[in-house]
N, C-alpha and C. Protein backbone atom coordinates (compact mmCIF):
# COMPACT_ATOMS: atom_id res chain seq x y z
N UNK A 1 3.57 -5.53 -24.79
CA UNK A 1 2.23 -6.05 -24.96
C UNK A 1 1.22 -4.92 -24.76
N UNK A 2 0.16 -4.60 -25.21
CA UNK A 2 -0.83 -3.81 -25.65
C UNK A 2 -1.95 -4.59 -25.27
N UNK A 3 -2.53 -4.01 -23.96
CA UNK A 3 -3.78 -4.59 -22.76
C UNK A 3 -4.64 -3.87 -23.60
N UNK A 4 -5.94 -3.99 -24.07
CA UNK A 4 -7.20 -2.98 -23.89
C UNK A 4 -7.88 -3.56 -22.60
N UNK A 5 -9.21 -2.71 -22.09
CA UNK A 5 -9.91 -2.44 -21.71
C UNK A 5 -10.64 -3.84 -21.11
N UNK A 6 -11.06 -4.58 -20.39
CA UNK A 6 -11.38 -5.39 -19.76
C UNK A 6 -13.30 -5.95 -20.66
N UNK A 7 -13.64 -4.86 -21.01
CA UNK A 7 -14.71 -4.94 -21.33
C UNK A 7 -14.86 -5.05 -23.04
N UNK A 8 -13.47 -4.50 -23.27
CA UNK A 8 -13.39 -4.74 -24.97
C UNK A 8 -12.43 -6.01 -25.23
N UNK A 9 -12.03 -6.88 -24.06
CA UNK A 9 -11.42 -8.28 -24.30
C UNK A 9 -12.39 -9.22 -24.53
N UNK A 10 -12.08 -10.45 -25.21
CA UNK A 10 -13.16 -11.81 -25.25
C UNK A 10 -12.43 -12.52 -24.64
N UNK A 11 -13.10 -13.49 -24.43
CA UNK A 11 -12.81 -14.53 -23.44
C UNK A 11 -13.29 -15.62 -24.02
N UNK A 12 -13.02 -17.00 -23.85
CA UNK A 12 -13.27 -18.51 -24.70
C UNK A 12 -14.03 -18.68 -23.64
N UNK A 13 -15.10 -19.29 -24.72
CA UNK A 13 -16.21 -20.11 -23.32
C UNK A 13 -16.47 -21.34 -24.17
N UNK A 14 -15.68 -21.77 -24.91
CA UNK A 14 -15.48 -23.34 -25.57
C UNK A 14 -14.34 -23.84 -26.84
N UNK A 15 -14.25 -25.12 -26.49
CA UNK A 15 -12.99 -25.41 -27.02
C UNK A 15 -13.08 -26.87 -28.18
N UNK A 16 -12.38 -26.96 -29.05
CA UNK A 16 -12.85 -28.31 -29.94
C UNK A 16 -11.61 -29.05 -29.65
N UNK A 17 -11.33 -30.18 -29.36
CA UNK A 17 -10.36 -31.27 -29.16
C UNK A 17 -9.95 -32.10 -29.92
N UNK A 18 -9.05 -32.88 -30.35
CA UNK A 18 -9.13 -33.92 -31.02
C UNK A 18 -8.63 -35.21 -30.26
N UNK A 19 -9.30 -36.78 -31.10
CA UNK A 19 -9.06 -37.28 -30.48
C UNK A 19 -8.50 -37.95 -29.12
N UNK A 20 -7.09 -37.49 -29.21
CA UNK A 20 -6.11 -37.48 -27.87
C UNK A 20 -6.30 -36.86 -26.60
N UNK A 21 -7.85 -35.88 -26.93
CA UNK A 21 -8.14 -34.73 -26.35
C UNK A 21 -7.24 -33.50 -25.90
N UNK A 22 -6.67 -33.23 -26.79
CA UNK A 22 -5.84 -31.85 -26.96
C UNK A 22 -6.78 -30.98 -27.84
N UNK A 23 -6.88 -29.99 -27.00
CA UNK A 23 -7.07 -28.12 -27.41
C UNK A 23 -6.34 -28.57 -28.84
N UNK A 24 -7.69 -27.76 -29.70
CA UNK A 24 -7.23 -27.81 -31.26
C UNK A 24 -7.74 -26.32 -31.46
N UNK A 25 -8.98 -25.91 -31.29
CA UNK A 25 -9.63 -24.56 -31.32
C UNK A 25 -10.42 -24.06 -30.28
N UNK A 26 -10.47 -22.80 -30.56
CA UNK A 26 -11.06 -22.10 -29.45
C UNK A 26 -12.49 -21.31 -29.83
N UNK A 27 -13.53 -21.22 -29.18
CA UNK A 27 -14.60 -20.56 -29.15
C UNK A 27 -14.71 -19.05 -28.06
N UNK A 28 -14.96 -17.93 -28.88
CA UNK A 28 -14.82 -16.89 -28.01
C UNK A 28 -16.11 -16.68 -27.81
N UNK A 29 -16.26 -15.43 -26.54
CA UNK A 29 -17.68 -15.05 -26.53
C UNK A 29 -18.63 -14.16 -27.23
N UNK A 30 -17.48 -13.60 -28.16
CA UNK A 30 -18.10 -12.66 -29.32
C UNK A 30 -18.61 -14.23 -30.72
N UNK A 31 -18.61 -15.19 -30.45
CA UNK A 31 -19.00 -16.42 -31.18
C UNK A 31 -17.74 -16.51 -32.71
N UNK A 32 -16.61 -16.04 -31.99
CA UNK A 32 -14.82 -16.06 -33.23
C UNK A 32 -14.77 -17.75 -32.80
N UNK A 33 -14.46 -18.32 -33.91
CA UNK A 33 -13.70 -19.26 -33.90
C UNK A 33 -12.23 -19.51 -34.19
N UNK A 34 -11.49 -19.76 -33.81
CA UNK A 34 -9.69 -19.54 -33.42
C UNK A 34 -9.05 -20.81 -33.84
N UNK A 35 -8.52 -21.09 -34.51
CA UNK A 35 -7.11 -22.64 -34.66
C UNK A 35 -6.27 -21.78 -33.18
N UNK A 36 -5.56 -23.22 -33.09
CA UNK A 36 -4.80 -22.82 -31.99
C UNK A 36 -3.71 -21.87 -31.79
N UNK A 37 -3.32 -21.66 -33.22
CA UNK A 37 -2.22 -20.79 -33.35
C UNK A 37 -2.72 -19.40 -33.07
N UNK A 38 -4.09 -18.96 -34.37
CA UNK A 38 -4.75 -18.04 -33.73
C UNK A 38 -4.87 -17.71 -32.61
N UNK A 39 -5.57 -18.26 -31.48
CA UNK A 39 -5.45 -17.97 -30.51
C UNK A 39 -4.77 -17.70 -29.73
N UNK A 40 -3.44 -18.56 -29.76
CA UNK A 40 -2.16 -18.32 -28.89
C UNK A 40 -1.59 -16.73 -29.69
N UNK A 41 -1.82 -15.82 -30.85
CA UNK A 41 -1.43 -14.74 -31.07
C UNK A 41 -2.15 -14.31 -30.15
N UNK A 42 -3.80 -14.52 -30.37
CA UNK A 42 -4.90 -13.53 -29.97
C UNK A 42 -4.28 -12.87 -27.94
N UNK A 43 -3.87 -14.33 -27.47
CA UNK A 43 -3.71 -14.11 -26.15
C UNK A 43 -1.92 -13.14 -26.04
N UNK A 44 -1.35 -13.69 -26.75
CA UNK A 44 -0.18 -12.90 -26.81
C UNK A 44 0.19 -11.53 -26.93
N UNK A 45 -1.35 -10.71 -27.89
CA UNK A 45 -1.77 -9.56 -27.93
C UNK A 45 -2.12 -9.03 -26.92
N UNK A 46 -2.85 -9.85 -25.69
CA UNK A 46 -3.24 -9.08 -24.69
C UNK A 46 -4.98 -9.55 -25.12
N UNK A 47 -5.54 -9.45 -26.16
CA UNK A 47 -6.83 -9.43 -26.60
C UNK A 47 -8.10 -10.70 -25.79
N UNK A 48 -7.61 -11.63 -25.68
CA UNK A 48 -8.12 -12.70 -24.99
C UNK A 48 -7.98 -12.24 -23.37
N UNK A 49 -8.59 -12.36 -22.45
CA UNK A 49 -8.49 -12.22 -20.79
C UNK A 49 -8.58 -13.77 -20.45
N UNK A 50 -8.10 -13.53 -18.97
CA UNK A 50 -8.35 -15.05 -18.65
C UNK A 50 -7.80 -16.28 -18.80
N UNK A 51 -6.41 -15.75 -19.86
CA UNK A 51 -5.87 -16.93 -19.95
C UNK A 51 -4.44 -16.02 -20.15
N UNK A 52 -3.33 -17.21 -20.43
CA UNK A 52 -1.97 -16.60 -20.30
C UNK A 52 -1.25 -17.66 -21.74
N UNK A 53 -0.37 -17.28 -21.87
CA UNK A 53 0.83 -17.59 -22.68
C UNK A 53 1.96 -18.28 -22.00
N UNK A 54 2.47 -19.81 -22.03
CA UNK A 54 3.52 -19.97 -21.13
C UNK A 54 4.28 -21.22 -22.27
N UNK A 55 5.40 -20.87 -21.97
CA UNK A 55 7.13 -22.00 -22.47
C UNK A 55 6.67 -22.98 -21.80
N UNK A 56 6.41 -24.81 -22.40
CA UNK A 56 6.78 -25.42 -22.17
C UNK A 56 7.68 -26.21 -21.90
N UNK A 57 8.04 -27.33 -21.69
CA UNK A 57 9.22 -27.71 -21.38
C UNK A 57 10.11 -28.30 -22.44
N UNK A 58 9.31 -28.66 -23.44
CA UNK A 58 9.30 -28.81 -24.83
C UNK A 58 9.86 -27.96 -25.59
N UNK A 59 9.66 -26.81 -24.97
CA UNK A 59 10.11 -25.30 -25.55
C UNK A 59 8.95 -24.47 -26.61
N UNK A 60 8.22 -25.04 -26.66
CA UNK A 60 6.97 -24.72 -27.60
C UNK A 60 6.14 -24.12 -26.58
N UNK A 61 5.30 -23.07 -26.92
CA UNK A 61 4.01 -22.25 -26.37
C UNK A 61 3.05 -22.42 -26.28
N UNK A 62 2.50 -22.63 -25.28
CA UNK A 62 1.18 -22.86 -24.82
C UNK A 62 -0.08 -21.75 -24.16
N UNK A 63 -1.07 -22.28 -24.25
CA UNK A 63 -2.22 -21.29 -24.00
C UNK A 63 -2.83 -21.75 -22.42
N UNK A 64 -3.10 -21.76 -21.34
CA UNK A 64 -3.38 -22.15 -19.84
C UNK A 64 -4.50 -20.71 -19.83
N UNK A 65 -5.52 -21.49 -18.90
CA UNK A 65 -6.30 -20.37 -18.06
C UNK A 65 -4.93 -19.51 -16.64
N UNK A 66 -5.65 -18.54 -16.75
CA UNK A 66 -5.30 -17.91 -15.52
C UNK A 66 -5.27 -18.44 -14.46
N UNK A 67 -3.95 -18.90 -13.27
CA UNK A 67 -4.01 -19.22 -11.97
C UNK A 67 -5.16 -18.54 -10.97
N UNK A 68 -5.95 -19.39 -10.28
CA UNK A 68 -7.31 -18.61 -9.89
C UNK A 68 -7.16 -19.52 -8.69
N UNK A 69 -7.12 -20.89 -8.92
CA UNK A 69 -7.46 -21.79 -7.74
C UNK A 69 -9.00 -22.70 -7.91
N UNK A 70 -9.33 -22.40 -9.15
CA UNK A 70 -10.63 -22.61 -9.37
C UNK A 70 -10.57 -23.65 -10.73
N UNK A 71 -10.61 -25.18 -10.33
CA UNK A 71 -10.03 -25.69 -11.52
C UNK A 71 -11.08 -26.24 -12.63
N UNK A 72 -12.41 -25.77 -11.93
CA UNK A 72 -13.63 -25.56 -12.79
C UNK A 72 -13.63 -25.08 -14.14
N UNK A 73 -12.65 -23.54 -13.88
CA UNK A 73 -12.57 -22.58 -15.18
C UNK A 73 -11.59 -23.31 -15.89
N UNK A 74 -10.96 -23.90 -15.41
CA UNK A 74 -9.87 -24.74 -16.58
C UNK A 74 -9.79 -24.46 -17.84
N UNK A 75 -9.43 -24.43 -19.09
CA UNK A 75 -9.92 -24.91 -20.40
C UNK A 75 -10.40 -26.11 -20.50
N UNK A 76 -9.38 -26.89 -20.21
CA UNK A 76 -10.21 -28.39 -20.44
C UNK A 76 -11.68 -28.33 -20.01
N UNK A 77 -11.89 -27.95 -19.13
CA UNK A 77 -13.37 -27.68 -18.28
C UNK A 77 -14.33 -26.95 -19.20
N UNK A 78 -14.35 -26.67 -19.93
CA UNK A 78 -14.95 -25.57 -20.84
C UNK A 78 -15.67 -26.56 -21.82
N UNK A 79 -17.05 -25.96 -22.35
CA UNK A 79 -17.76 -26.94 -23.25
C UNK A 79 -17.05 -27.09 -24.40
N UNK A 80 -17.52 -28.16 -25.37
CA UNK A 80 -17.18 -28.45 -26.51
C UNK A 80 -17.72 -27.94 -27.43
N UNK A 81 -17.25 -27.55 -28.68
CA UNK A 81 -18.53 -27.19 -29.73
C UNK A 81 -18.44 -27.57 -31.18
């Protein structure tokens, strides 16, 4: 995996849902809009901060904020747009 620079990463500061309220897309802070797949590359690159890549149990890949303790930053927690 290939990290840049902390200051040249984006970060999501909103998310679009559907119905069921499941993460469908992502909003970055450079104003990118992402499908979910997108995004789950973008974070897999390293390019996204703040969030991680993890195996469900399902066996399919998922996108989670970073363990912080802070369940504010959540995704779910994150505006809509």
């Amino acid at each position: 995996m290939s990290f840049q620079a902390d200051n040249d990463r984006e970060s999501f500061v909103a998310v679009q849902k559907n119905g069921d309220g499941d993460i469908t897309a992502f909003k970055t802070c450079k104003g990118r809009v992402l499908n979910y797949e997108q995004a789950l590359n973008e974070v897999q690159s390293g390019a996204i901060q703040g969030v991680n890549a993890f195996k469900g149990r399902d066996g399919d890949t998922y996108i989670r904020g970073d363990a912080d303790g802070d369940p504010s930053n959540n995704l779910d927690q994150l505006p809509t747009f």
